[in-house]
Each structure stands twice: as C-alpha cells, then as structure tokens.
Protein backbone atom coordinates (compact mmCIF):
# COMPACT_ATOMS: atom_id res chain seq x y z
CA UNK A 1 -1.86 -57.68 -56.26
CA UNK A 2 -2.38 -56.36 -52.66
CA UNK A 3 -4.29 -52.76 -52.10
CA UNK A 4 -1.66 -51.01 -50.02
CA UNK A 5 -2.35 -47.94 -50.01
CA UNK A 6 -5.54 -45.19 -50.90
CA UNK A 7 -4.72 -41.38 -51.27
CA UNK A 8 -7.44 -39.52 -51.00
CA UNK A 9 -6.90 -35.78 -52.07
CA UNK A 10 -8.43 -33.01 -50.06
CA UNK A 11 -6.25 -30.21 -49.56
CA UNK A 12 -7.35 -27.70 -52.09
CA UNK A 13 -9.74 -24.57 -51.19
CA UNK A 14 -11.62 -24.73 -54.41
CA UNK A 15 -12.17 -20.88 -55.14
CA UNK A 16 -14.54 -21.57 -57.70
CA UNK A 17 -17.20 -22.78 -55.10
CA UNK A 18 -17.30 -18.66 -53.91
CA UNK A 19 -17.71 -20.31 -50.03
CA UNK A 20 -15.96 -19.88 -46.84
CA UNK A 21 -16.11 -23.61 -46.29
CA UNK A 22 -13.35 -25.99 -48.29
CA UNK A 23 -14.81 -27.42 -51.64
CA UNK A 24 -14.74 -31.00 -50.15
CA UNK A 25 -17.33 -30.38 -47.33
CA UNK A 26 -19.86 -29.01 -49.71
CA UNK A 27 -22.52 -31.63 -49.85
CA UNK A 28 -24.83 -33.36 -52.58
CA UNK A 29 -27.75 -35.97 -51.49
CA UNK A 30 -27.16 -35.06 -47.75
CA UNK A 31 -23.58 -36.38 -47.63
CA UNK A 32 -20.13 -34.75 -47.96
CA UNK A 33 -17.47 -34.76 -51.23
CA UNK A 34 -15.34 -36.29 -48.83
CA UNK A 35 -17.67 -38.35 -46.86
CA UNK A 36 -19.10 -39.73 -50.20
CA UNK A 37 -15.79 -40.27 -51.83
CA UNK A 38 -14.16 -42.29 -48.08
CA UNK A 39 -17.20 -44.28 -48.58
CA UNK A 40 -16.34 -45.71 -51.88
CA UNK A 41 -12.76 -46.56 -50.96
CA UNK A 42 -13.00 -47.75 -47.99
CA UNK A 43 -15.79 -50.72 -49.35
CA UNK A 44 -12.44 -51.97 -51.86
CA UNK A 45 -10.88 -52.49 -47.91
CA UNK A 46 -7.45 -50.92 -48.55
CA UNK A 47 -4.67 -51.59 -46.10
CA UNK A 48 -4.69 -47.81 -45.71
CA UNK A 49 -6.80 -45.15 -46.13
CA UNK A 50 -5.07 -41.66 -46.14
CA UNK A 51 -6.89 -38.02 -46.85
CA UNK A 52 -4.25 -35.11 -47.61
CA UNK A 53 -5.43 -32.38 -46.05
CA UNK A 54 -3.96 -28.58 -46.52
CA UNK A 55 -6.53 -25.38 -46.82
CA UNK A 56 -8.34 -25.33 -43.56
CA UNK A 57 -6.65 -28.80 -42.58
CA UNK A 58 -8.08 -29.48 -38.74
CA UNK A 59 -11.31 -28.65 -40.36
CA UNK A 60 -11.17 -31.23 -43.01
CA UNK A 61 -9.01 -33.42 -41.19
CA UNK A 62 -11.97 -33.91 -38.13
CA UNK A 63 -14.75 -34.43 -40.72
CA UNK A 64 -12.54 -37.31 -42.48
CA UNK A 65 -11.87 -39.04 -39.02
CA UNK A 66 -15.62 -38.66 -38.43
CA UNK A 67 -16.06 -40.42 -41.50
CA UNK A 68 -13.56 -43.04 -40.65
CA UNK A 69 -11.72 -42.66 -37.53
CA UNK A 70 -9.09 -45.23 -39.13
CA UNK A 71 -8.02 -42.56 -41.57
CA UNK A 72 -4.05 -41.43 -41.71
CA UNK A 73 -4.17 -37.73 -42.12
CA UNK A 74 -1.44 -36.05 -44.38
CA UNK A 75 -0.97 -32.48 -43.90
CA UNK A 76 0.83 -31.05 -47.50
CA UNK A 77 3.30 -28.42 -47.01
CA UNK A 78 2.71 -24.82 -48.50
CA UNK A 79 4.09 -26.19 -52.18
CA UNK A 80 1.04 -26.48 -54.95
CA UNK A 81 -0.42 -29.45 -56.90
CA UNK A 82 -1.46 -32.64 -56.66
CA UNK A 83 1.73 -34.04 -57.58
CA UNK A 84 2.98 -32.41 -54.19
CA UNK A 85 0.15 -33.57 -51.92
CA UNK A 86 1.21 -37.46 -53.29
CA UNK A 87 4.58 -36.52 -52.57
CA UNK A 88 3.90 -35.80 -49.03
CA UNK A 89 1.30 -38.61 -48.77
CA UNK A 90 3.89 -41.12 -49.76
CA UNK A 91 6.09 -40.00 -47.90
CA UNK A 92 4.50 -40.24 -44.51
CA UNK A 93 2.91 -43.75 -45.74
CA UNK A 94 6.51 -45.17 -46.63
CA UNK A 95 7.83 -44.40 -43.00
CA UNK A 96 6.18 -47.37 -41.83
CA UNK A 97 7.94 -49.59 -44.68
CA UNK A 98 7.94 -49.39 -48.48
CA UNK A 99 4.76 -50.10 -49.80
CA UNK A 100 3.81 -53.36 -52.15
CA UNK A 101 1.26 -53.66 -54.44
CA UNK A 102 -0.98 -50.85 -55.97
CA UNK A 103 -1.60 -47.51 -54.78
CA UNK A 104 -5.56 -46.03 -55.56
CA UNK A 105 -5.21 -42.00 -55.78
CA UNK A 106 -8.61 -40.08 -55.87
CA UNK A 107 -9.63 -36.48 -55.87
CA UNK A 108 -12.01 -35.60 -53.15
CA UNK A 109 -14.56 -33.47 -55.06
CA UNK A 110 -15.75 -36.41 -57.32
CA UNK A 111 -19.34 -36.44 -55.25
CA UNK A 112 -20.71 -39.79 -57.24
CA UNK A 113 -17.46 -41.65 -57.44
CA UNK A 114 -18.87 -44.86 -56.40
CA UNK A 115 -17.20 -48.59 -55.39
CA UNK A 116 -18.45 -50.50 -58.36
CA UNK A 117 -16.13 -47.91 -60.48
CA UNK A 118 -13.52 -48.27 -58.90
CA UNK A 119 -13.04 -51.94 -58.21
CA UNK A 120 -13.48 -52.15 -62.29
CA UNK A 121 -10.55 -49.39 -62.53
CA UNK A 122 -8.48 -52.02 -59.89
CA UNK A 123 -9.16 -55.45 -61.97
CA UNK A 124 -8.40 -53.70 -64.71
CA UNK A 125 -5.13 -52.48 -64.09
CA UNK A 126 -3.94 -55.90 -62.18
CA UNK A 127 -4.86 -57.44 -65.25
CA UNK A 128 -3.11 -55.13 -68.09
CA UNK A 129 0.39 -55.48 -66.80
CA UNK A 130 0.71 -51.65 -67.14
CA UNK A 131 2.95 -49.96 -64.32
CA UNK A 132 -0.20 -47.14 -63.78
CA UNK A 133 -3.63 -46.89 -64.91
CA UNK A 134 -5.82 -43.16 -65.10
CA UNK A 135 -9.98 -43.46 -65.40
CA UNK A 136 -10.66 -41.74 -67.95
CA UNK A 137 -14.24 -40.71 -69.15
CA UNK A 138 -15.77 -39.07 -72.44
CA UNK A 139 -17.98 -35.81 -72.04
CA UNK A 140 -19.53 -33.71 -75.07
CA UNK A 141 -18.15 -30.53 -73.18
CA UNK A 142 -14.45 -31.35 -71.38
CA UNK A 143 -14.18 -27.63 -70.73
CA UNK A 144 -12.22 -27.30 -67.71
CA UNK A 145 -11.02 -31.15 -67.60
CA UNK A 146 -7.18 -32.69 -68.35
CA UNK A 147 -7.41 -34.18 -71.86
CA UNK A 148 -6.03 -38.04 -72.48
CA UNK A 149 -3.81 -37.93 -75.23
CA UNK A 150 -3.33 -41.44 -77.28
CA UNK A 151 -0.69 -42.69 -79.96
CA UNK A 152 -2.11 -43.88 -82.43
CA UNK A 153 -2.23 -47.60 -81.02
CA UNK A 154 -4.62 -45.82 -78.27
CA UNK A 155 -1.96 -45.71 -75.83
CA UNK A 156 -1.80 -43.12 -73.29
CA UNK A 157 1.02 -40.26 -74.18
CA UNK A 158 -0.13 -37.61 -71.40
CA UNK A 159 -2.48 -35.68 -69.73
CA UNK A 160 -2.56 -32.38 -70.33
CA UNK A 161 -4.46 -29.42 -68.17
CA UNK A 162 -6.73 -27.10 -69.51
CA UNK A 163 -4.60 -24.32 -69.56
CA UNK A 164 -1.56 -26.03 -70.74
CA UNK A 165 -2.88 -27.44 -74.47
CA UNK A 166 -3.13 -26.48 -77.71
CA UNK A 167 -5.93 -25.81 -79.88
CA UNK A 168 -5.71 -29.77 -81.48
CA UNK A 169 -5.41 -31.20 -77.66
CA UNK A 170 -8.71 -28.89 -76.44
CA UNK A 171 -10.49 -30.47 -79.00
CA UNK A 172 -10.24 -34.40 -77.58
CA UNK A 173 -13.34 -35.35 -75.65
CA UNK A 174 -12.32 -38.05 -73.60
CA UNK A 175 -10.42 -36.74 -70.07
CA UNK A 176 -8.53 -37.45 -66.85
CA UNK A 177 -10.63 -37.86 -64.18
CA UNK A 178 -8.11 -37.69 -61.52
CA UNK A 179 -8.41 -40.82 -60.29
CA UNK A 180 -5.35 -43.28 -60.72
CA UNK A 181 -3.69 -46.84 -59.88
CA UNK A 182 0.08 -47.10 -60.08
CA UNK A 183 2.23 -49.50 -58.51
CA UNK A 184 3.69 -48.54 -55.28
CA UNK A 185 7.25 -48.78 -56.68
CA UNK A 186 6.51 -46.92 -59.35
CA UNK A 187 4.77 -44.28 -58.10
CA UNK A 188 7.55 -44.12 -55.34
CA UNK A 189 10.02 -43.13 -57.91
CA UNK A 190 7.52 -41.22 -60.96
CA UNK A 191 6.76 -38.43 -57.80
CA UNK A 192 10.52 -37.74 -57.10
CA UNK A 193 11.27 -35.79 -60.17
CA UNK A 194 8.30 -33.57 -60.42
CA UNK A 195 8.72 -30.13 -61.29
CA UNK A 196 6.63 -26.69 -61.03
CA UNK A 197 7.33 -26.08 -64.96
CA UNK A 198 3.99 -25.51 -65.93
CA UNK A 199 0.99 -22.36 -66.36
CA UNK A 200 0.08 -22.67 -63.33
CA UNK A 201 3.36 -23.48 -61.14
CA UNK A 202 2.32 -26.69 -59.55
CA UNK A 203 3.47 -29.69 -59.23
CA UNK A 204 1.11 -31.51 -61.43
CA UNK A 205 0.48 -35.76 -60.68
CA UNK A 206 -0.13 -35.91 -64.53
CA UNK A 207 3.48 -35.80 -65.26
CA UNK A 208 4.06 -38.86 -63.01
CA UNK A 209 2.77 -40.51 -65.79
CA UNK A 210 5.30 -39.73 -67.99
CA UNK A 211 8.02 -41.02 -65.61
CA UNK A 212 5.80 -44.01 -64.77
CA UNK A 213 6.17 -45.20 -68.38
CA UNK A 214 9.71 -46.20 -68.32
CA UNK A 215 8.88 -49.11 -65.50
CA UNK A 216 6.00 -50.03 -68.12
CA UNK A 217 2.91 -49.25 -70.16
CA UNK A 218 0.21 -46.52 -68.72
CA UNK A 219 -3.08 -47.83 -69.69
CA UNK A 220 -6.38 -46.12 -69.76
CA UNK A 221 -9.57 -47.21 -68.44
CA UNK A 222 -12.65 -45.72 -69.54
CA UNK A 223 -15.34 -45.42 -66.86
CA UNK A 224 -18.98 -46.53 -68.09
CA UNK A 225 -20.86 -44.38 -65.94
CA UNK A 226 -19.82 -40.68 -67.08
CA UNK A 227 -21.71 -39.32 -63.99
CA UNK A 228 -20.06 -41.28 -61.49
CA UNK A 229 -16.58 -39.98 -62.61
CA UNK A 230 -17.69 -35.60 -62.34
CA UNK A 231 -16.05 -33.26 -60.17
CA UNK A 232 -17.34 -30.64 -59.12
CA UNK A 233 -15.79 -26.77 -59.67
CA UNK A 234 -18.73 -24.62 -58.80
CA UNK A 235 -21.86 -24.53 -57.80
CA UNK A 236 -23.16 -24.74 -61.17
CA UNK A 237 -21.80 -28.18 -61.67
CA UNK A 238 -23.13 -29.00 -58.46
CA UNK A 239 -26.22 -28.05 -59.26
CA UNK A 240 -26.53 -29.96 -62.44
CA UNK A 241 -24.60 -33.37 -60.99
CA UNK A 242 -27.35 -33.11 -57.96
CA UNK A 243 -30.57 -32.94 -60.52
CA UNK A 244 -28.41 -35.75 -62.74
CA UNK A 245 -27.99 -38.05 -59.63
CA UNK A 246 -31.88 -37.26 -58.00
CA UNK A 247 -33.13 -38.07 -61.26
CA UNK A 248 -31.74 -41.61 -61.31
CA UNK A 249 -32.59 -41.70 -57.31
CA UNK A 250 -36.38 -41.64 -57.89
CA UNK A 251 -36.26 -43.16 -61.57
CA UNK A 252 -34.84 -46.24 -59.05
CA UNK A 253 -37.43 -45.96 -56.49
CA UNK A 254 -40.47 -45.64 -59.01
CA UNK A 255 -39.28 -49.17 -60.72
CA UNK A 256 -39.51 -50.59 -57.38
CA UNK A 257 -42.93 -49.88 -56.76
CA UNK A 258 -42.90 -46.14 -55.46
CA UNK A 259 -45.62 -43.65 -56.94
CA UNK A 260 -43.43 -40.45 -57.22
CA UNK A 261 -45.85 -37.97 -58.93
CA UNK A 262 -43.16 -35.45 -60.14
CA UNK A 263 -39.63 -36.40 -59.91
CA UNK A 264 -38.55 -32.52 -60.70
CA UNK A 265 -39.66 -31.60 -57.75
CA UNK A 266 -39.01 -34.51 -55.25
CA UNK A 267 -35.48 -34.92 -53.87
CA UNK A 268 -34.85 -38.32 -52.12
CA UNK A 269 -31.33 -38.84 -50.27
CA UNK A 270 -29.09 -41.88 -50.88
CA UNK A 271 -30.15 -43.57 -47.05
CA UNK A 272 -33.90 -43.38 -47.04
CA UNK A 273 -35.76 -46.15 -47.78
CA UNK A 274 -39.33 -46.99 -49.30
CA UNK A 275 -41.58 -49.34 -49.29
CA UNK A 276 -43.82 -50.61 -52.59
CA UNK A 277 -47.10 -48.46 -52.68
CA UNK A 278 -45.39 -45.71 -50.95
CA UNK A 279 -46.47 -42.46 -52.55
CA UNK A 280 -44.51 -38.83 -52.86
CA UNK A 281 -46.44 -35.82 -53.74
CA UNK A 282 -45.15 -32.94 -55.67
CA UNK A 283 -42.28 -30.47 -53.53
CA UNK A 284 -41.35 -33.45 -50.78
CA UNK A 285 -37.55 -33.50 -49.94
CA UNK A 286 -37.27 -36.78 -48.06
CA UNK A 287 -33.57 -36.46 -46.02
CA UNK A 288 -31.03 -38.88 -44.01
CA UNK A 289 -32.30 -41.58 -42.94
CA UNK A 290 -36.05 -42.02 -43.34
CA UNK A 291 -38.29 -44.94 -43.68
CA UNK A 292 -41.41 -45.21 -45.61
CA UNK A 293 -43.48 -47.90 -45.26
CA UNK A 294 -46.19 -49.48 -47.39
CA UNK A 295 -49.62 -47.79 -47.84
CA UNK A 296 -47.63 -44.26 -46.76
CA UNK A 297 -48.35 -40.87 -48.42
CA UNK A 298 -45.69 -37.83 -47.87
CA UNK A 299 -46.79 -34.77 -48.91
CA UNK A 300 -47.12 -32.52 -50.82
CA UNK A 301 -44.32 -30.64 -49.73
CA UNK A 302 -43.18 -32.24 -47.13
CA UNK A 303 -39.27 -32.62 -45.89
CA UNK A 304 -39.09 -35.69 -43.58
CA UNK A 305 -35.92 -35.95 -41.87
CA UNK A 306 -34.52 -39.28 -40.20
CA UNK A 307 -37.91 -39.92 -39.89
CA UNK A 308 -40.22 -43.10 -39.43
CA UNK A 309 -43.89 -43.48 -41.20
CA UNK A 310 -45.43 -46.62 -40.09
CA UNK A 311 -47.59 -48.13 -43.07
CA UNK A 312 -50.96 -46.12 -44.15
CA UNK A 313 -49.67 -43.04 -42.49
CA UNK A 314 -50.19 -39.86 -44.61
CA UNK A 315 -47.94 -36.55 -44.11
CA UNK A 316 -49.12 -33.25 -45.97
CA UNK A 317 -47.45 -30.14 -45.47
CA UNK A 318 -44.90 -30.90 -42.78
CA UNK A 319 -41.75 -31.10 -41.47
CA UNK A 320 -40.53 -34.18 -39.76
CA UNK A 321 -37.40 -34.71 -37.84
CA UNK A 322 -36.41 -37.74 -35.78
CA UNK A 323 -39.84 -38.66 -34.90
CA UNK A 324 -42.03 -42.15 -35.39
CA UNK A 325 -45.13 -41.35 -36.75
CA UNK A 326 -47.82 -44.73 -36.32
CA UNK A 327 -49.97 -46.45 -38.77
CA UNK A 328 -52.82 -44.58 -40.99
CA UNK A 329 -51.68 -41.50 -38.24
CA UNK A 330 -52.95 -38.61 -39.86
CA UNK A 331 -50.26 -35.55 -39.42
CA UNK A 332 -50.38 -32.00 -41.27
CA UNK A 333 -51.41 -29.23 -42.79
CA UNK A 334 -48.43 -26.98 -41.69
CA UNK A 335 -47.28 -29.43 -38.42
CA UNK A 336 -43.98 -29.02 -37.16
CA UNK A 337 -42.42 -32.31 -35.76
CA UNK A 338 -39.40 -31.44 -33.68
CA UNK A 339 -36.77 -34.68 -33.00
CA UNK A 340 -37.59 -37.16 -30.40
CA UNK A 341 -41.73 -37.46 -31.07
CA UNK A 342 -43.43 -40.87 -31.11
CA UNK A 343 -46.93 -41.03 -32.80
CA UNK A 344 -48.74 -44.01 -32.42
CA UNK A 345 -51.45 -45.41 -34.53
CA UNK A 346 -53.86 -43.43 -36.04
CA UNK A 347 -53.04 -40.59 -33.78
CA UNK A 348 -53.22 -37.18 -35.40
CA UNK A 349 -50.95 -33.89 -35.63
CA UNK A 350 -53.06 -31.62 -37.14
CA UNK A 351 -52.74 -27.88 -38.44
CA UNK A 352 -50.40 -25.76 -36.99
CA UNK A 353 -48.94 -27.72 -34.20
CA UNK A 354 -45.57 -28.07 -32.83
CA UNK A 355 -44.36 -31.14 -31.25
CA UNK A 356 -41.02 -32.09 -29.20
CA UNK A 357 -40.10 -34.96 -27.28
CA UNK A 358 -43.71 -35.70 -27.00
CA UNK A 359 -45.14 -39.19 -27.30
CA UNK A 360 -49.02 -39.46 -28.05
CA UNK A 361 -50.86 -42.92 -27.69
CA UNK A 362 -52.99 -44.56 -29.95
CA UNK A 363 -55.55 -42.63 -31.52
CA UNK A 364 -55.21 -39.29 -29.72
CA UNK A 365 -55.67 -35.87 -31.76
CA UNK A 366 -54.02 -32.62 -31.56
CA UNK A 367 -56.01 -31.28 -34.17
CA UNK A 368 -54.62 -27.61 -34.73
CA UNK A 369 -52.96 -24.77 -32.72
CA UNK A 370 -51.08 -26.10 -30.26
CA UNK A 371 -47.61 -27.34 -28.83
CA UNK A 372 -46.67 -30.30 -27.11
CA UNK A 373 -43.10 -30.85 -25.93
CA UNK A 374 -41.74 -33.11 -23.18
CA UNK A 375 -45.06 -34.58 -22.54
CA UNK A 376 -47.09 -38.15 -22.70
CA UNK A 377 -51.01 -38.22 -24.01
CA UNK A 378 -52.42 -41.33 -23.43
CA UNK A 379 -55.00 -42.93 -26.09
CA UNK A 380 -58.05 -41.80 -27.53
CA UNK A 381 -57.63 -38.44 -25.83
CA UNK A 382 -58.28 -35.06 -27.80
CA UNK A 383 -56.63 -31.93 -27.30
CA UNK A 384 -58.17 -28.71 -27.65
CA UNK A 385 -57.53 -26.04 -30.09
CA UNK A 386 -54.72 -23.62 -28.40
CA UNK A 387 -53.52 -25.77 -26.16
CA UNK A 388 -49.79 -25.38 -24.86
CA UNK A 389 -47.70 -27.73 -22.63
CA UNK A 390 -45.39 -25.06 -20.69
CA UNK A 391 -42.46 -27.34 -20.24
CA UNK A 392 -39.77 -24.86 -19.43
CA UNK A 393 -39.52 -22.12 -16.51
CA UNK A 394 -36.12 -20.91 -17.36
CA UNK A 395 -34.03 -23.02 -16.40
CA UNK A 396 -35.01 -26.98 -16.40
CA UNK A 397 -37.41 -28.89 -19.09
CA UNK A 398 -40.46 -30.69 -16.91
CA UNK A 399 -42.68 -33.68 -18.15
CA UNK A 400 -46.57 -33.12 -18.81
CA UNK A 401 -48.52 -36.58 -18.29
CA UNK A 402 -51.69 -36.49 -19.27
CA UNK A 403 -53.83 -39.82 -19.05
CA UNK A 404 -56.47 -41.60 -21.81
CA UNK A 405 -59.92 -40.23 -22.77
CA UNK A 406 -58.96 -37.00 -21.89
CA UNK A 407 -61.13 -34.66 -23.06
CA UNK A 408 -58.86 -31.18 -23.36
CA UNK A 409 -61.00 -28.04 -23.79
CA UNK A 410 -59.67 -25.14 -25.93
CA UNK A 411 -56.60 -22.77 -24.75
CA UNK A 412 -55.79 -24.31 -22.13
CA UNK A 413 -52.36 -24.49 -20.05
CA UNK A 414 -50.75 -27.11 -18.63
CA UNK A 415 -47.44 -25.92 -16.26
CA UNK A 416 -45.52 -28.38 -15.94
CA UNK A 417 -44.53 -30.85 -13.97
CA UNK A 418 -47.79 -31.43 -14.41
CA UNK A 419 -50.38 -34.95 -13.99
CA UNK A 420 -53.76 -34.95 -15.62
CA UNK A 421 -55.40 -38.30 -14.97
CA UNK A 422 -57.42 -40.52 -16.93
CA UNK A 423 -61.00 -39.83 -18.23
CA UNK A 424 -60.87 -35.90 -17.05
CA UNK A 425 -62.34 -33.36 -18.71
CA UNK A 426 -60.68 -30.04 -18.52
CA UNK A 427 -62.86 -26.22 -19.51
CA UNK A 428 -61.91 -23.96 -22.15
CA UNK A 429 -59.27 -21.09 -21.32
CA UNK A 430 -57.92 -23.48 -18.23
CA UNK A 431 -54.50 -22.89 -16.62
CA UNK A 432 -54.10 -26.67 -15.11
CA UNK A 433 -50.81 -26.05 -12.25
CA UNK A 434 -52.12 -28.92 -10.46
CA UNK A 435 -52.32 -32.84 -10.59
CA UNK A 436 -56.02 -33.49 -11.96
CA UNK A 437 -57.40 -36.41 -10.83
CA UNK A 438 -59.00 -39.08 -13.23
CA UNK A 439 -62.76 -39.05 -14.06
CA UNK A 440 -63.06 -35.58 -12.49
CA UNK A 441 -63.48 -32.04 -14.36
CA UNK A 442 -61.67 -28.82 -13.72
CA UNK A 443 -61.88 -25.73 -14.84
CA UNK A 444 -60.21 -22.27 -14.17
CA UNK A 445 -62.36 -19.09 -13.08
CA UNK A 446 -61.37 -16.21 -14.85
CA UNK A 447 -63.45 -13.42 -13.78
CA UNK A 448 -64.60 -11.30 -16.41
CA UNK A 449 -64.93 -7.52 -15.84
CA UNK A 450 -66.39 -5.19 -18.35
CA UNK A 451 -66.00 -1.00 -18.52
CA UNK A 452 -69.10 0.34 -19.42
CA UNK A 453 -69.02 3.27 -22.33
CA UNK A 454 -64.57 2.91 -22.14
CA UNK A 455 -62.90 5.01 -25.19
CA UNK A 456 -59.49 4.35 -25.77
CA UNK A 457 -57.06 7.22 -24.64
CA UNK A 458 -56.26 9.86 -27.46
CA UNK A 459 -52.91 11.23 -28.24
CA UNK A 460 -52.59 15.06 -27.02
C-alpha cells in the first residue's frame, strides 16, 4: 500500500511546559520535538509530509520548513483537538486529489519517536487488513495518557482520555500513544462526523476510531520500545525522558570502545561521534556535531560544541565551539575556544585563554592569560603570559600574522593589522603597532617615573 500522506501535529501551546515558546520547539539531545519527530517520518519517504501548525504558527511553521523545506504547512482554524487539526490537514491535502493508500498521523511532542517504530507500526497495519491501526504502548504509571480499551478477543473498542474514564478504564496500563495509520478513505470519512461532546470540548481523533470500524477492524500495535513512544507534558517528563535516552546514548558508546567514567554526569548528543579509546571525564556535555578521535581525552567538564579533536588530543576544563583542535594538542584548564579556531598538532591553549578565528601552527603555545582572535601563529612559536591580539578598533576586525619561532615576551600588544616576522623576539610589556621584521628584537620603552615619599589623597 502506497504512503500518501504524513500528518504531523504541532499546533498545540502545551501549557504544561510553563514557557513562552510552543511545546514542540522545546528540545532534548540538542534537537527539536519537531525536528526529531520530521526526522523519523521523513526516513519512511512519504509522498507528503504535512505539520499542522496553530499556537504561534509562523513560528513553528519556519522551524518545520527549516527542518524540511518540502513540508506542506496546515494552519488549523480556532476550533480545538486533534480531531480538528486532521480535519483541516486533510482537507488542504485532498485539494490536490483524493488520497490512496495509508495516512501516518503523529503528535509532535513524542521527542524519541524514532523510524524503526514506525516502519514496524506501517508493515503491520498493511498486513492486518484492519481499516486503522493506533501504537499503543504499556507503562506502570499511564497517568495522564488515553487508555486502549479491548473486547475480550483483544480487539480495540476505544480510546478513552484521561479525563473522560471511569475508575475500571484508569486502571488499564497499556495506552494510545497518538500515533496512528488509517486508510486514506477511511480516515476521509471517520473525521467528518466528529463532535466537541466530550470534558474537554474538543474534537478528539480518538473517536475517528469508532467511525473507522464500520469500513473494518482497528487493530492495535504495541510498540517494543516504551521510551521511543513518550510524550512529553512538562518539564518533568522531559527531564526524566532526557536522563532515560542519555543513559542508553553512552551505555551505546561505552560498548563500542569509549571509556565514559560516569555516565550520570556526561551528556552526549545524538550527532557526535567517537572513536574506540576515546575517553570522557566526569561533567563533559559533548554537543552537535563533534568528533572524537582515537587516543582523545575530553575533560573533565568540558562542553565541546561542533567541535573536532584530532587523535591523542586532551581537553580539560574547556569550552569548545566550532574549532579543530590537532593531534596530542594540549588545550585547558579554563580555555575558551570561540568558533572558527584551528589548532594544529601538539599546539597548546593553555589556562585562561580566549581564542577566535585564530589558527596556531604546529606546536605553538599560548600557555595562559591571553586572547587571540583573527590572527595566524606560525609553528613552534610561544606566546607570552598576557598577551592580547587587539583585532578590533571600533568598527572593522584586522588580521594579526605573526611568523614561526617567535619568541612573545609577557603582556604584550599586538594592534592590528599587524606583521611580526619569523624568528623575532619581542620584550615584556611591548605594544607592537608596527610590522616586525624576522630574526630581529623589539621592544617598547616605557619610561618609568617614581614619586618619592607620595601619600594617597585623604577624604576632607
């Protein structure tokens, strides 16, 4: 049977989350609901991918295009319920023809709803015959979830919400997970007679299914994964779905070969990538999309974001965006690596200094103290303590060049645009304003002047 058709539902505000921004832009592993949830889908290749959009709709409705700018964006009127937001979803969809084959639905704040899942949920219902299919999932505490009521064949009756059942239905385990598969037909005609005649005045999808069983049977499919199938209500949930998911994140990366010394305290995005023999030190948060490489050692705390570590490289204390950092270099206590830094090999970014845009050659040290930004250090050169490339007057960034075995002497200056050339030596306390030429020293004179017996002024 053909995919026609994904509805992806994002319109709600999701009060529970407390938060000025819409439940489905809240993010877990360093990725959107939405974004994770598109993902998923769009890997099954559906003919096309919608997201209903309603509570702060150009907000959500630019994020899903950035996602995937192939997206067809449904904007749900002011009338509640999921049942509505399918109603305006197929209706937009159906303009272009009637649909054929099955239609996936999905709720947008399902952070770990992965593809695996729901290609199983898709074989399974081309392969039961049944006119609409719900995932289903058991938990030990449904609070808050519709419940899947059988027959007593173990066919599906309903789902009923939360605040709609009885004593007897609150106690069932096993619940909707708002993800469904109907037939396009059927769904076509199950959404036309919905009604708000329910606690909380929506128009609820779950009653499609009712309608959907006089075209056929509505069959159940239980996912195996319990995690991959939680939504999130508040940032409670969110907290405990993020610890569930890190957990199996570094239990993953340790069976391939990655030391992580305490998974509690290590948090390891979906898109970053290790090597065997990497190791992670306690309170490292390793973000987008870094790569590790063999021999490497990041922290202890440590965030590395989009970074590179060439093999042997060891990162203490730091924080790393968008910069290459070389083999067995040597970078922290307390270093600051701004994006757009390239750190060849065994260079090394020592205590207390802040880099940007700044690439230093092989084996060069900026020990401690200082900050480098739009500026080149050739190799084997070694910057003084207190050392500061001035790089902006106000206005316009300039370039500092400074050559190879350079020796750097403490606090100095360098105003850039700037040219310091190779094998100088330059004095402590310099203020360099002026290309140096190579193999020569230079030094500034600051003139020293002393007030014999001086008292500070006093306060009348």
């Amino acid at each position: 049977m053909a995919f026609s058709a994904a509805i992806v539902l994002a319109a709600g505000e999701g009060t529970r989350m407390k938060s000025a921004d819409p439940k489905v832009l809240h993010t877990l592993a360093g990725k959107t609901f939405l974004n994770r949830v598109i993902d998923a889908i769009r890997a099954l290749d559906p003919e096309v991918l919608s997201v209903v959009v309603h509570y702060q709709a150009e907000r959500v409705a630019a994020a899903a295009k950035s996602y995937d700018e192939d997206v067809t964006i449904v904007n749900q009127d002011d009338v509640p319920g999921t049942g509505r937001a399918v109603q305006c979803a197929m209706d937009q969809l159906s303009r272009g023809g009637e649909l054929n084959g099955s239609v996936l639905i999905a709720a947008s704040d399902m952070p770990l709803l992965d593809t695996e899942t729901l290609r199983s949920l898709m074989d399974f219902h081309a392969n039961s015959g049944n006119s609409a299919t719900v995932l289903t999932t058991i938990l030990d505490d449904p609070t808050g979830y519709g419940r899947i009521i059988r027959d007593s064949e173990g066919h599906v009756l309903r789902i009923v919400e939360q605040k709609d059942a009885n004593s007897s239905e609150l106690a069932v385990r096993e619940v909707n997970t708002s993800v469904y598969v109907f037939d396009a037909h059927v769904l076509a005609q199950a959404i036309a007679g919905l009604d708000d005649d329910n606690a909380q005045g929506e128009f609820y999808l779950t009653d499609a299914l009712e309608k959907a069983k006089e075209f056929g049977g509505v069959g159940a499919y239980a996912a195996p994964d319990a995690l991959a199938v939680q939504g999130v209500n508040d940032r409670v949930q969110l907290a405990r779905l993020a610890k569930a998911h890190n957990r199996r994140v570094c239990e993953r990366w340790m069976r391939d070969g990655v030391t992580i010394l305490d998974p509690d305290t290590t948090w390891i995005e979906d898109d970053v990538q290790l090597a065997q023999d990497v190791t992670v030190l306690p309170g490292s948060f390793l973000q987008g999309n870094t790569v590790v490489a063999s021999g490497a050692v990041v922290g202890p705390y440590t965030t590395l974001i989009d970074a590179v570590i060439d093999a042997d490289a060891h990162v203490e204390r730091s924080r790393v965006q968008g910069t290459h950092i070389g083999r067995a270099a040597n970078i922290g206590p307390w270093t600051y690596l701004r994006p757009g830094n390239d750190l060849g090999e065994e260079t090394k970014a020592g205590a207390f200094v802040e880099m940007k845009k700044a690439h230093i050659d092989r084996g060069t040290k900026v020990p401690h103290l200082s900050y480098v930004g739009d500026a080149h250090i050739g190799e084997h050169t070694n910057i003084g303590g207190g050392t500061i490339t001035a790089n902006y007057d106000g206005v316009n960034k300039h370039h500092t060049e400074i050559g190879s075995n350079v020796h750097v002497g403490a606090g100095n200056m360098f105003v850039a645009p700037v040219v310091v050339g190779d094998g100088a030596t330059t004095g402590a306390g310099s203020v360099i304003r002026h290309e140096v030429a190579e193999n020569t020293a230079v030094y500034s004179e600051n003139t020293q002047h002393v007030i014999e017996g001086w008292q500070p002024p006093t306060k009348d």
